[in-house]
N, C-alpha and C. Protein backbone atom coordinates (compact mmCIF):
# COMPACT_ATOMS: atom_id res chain seq x y z
N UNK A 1 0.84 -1.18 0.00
CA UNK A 1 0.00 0.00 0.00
C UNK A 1 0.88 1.25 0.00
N UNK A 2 0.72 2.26 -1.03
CA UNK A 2 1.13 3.69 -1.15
C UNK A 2 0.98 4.44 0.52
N UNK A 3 2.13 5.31 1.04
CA UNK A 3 2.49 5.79 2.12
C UNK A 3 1.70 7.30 1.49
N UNK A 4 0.58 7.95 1.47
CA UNK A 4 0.85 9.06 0.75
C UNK A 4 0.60 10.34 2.21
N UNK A 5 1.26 11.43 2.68
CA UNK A 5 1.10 12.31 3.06
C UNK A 5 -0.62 13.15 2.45
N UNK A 6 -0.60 13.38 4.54
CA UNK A 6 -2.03 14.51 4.17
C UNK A 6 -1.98 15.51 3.73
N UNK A 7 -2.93 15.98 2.88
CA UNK A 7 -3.02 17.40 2.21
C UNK A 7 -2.41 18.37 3.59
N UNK A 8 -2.79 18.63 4.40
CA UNK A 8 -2.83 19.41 5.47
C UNK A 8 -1.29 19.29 5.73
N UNK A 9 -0.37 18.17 5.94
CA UNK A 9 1.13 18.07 6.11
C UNK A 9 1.23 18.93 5.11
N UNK A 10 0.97 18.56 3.71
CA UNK A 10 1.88 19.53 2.77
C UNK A 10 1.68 20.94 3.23
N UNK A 11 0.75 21.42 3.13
CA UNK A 11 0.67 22.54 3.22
C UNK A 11 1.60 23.08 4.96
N UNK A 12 1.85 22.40 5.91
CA UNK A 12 2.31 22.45 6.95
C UNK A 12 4.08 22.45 6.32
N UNK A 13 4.30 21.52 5.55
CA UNK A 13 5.76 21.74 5.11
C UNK A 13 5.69 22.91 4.18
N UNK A 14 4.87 23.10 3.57
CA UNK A 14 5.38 24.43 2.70
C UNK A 14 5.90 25.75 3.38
N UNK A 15 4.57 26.25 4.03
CA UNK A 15 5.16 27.30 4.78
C UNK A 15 5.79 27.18 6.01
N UNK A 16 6.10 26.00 6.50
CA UNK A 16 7.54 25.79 7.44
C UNK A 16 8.59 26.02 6.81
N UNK A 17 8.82 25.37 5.60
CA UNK A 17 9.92 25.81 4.58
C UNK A 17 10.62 27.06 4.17
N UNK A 18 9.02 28.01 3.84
CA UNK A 18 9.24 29.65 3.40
C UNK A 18 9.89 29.97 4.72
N UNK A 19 9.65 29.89 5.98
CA UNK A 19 9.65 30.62 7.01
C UNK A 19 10.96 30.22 7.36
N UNK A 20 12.03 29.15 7.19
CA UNK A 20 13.21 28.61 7.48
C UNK A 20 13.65 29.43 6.10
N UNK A 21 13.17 29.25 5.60
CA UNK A 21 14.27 29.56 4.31
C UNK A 21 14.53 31.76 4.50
N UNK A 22 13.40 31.99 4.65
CA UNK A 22 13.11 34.04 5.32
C UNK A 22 13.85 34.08 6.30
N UNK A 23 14.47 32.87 7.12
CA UNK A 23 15.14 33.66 8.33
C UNK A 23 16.70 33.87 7.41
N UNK A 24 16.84 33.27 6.39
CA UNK A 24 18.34 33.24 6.32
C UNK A 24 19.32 32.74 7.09
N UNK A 25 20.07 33.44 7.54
CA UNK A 25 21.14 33.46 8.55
C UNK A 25 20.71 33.14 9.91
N UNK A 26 19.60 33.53 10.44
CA UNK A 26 18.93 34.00 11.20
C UNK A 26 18.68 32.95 11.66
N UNK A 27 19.12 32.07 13.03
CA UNK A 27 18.79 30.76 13.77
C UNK A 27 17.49 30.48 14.49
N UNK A 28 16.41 29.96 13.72
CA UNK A 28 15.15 29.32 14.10
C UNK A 28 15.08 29.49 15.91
N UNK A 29 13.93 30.09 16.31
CA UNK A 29 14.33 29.40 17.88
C UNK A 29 12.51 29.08 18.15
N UNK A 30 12.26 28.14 19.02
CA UNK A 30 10.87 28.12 19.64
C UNK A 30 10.39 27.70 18.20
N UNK A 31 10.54 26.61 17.23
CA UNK A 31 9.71 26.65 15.90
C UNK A 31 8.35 25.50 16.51
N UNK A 32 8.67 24.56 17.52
CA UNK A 32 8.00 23.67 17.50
C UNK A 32 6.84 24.58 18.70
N UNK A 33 6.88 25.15 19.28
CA UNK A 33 5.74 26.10 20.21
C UNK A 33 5.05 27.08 19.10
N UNK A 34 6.00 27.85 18.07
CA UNK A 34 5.20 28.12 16.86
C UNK A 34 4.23 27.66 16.32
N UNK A 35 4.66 26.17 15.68
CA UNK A 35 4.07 25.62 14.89
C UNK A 35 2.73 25.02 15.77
N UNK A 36 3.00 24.56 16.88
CA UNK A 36 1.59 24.31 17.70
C UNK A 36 0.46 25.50 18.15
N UNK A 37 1.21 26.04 18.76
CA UNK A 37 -0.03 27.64 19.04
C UNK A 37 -0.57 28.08 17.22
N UNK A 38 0.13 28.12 16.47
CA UNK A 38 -0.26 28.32 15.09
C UNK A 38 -1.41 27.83 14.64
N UNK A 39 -1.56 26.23 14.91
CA UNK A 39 -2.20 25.09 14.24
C UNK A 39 -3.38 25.10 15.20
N UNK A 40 -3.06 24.91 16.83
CA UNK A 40 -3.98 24.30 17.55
C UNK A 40 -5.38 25.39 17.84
N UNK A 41 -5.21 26.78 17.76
CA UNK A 41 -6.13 27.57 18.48
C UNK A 41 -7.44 27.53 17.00
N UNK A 42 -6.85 27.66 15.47
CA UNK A 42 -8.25 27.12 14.89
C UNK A 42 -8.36 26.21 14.23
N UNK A 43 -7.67 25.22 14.82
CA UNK A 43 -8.20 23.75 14.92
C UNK A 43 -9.30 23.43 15.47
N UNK A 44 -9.38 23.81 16.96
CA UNK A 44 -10.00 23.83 17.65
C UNK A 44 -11.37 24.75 17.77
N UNK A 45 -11.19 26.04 17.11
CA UNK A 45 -12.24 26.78 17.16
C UNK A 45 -13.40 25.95 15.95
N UNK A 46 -12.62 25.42 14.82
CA UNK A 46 -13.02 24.55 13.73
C UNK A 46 -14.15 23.68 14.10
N UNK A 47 -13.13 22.99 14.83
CA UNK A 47 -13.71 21.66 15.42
C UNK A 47 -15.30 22.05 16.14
N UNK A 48 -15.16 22.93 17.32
CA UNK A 48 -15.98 22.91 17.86
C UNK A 48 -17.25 23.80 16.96
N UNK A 49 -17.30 24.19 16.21
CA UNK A 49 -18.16 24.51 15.51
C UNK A 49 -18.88 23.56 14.36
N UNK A 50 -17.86 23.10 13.83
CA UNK A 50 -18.84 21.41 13.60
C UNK A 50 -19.28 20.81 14.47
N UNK A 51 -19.05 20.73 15.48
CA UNK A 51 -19.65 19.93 16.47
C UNK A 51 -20.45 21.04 16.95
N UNK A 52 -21.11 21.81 16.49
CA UNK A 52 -22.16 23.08 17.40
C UNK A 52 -22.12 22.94 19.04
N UNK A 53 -20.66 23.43 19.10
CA UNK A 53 -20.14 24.02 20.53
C UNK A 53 -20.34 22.44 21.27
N UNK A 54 -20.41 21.34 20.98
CA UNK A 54 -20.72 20.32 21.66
C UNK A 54 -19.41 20.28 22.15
N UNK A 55 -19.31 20.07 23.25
CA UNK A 55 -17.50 19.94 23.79
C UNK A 55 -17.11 18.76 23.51
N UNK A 56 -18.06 17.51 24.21
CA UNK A 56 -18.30 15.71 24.04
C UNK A 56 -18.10 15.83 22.83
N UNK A 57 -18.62 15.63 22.13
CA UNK A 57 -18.85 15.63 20.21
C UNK A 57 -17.73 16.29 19.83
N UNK A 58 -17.36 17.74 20.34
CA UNK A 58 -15.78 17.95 19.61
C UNK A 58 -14.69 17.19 19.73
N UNK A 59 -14.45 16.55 21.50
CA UNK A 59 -13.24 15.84 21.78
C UNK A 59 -13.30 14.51 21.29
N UNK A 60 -14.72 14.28 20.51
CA UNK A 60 -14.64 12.65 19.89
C UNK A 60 -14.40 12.88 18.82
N UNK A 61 -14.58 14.19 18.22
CA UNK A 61 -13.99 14.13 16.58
C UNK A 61 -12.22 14.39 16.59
N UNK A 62 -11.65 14.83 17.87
CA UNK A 62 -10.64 15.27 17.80
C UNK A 62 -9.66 14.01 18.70
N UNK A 63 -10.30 13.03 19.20
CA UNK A 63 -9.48 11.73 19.19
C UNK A 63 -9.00 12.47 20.87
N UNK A 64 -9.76 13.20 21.47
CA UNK A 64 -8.92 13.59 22.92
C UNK A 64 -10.03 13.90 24.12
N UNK A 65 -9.53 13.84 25.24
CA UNK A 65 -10.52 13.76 26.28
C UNK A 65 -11.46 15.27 26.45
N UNK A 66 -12.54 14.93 27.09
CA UNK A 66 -13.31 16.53 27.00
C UNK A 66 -12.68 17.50 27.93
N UNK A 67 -11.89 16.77 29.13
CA UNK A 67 -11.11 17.49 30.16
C UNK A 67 -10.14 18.20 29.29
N UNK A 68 -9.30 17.33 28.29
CA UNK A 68 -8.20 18.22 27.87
C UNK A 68 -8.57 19.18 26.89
N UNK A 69 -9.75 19.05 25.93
CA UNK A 69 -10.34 19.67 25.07
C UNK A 69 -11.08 21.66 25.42
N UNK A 70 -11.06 20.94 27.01
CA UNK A 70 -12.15 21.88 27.96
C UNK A 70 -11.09 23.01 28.13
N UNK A 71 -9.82 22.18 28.48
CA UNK A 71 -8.62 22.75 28.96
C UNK A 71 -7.96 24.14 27.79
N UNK A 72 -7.83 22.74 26.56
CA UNK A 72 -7.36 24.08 25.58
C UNK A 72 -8.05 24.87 25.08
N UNK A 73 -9.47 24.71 25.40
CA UNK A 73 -10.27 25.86 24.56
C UNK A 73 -10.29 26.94 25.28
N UNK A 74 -9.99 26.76 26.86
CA UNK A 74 -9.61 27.87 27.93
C UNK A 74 -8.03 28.94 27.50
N UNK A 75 -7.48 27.96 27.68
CA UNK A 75 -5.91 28.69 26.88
C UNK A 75 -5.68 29.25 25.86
N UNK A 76 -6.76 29.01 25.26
CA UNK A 76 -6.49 30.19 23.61
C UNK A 76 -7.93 31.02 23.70
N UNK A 77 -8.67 30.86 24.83
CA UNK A 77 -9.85 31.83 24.98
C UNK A 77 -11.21 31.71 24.54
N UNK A 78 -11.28 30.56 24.12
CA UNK A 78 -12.02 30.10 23.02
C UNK A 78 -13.44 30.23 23.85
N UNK A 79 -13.08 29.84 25.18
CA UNK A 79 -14.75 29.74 26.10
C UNK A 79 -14.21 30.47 27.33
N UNK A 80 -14.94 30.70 27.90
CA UNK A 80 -15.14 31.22 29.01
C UNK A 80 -15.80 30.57 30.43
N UNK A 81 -14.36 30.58 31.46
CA UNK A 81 -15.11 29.77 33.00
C UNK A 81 -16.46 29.71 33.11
């Protein structure tokens, strides 16, 4: 069976690429806290809107617990205590 990469990787290597290649000289620092705060805050806003704000229903489409789901939607502001 063919190994083929997700659409979504490519596009994740492309502009990781531009952005290594723009620093030049210039030594990368913090790329992997980048690349997560980047990805995760509308991932998540995504998610939970297909799932119409369902938190349960978001953390089952997103393969993660509703505690931790509950957690990051707090950290990027997404909901409110």
């Amino acid at each position: 069976m063919e190994n083929k990469k997700h659409p979504v990787t490519d596009v994740l290597e492309l502009h990781l690429q531009r952005y290594l290649d723009d620093l030049g000289d210039i030594p990368p620092s913090n790329v992997y806290e980048m690349v997560i705060s980047s990805i995760e805050k509308p991932m998540l806003a995504l998610v939970m809107k297909h799932a119409d704000d369902n938190q349960s229903l978001a953390a089952q489409y997103l393969g993660i617990n509703r505690n931790t789901l509950r957690k990051k939607l707090l950290e990027h502001g997404l909901i409110q205590k």
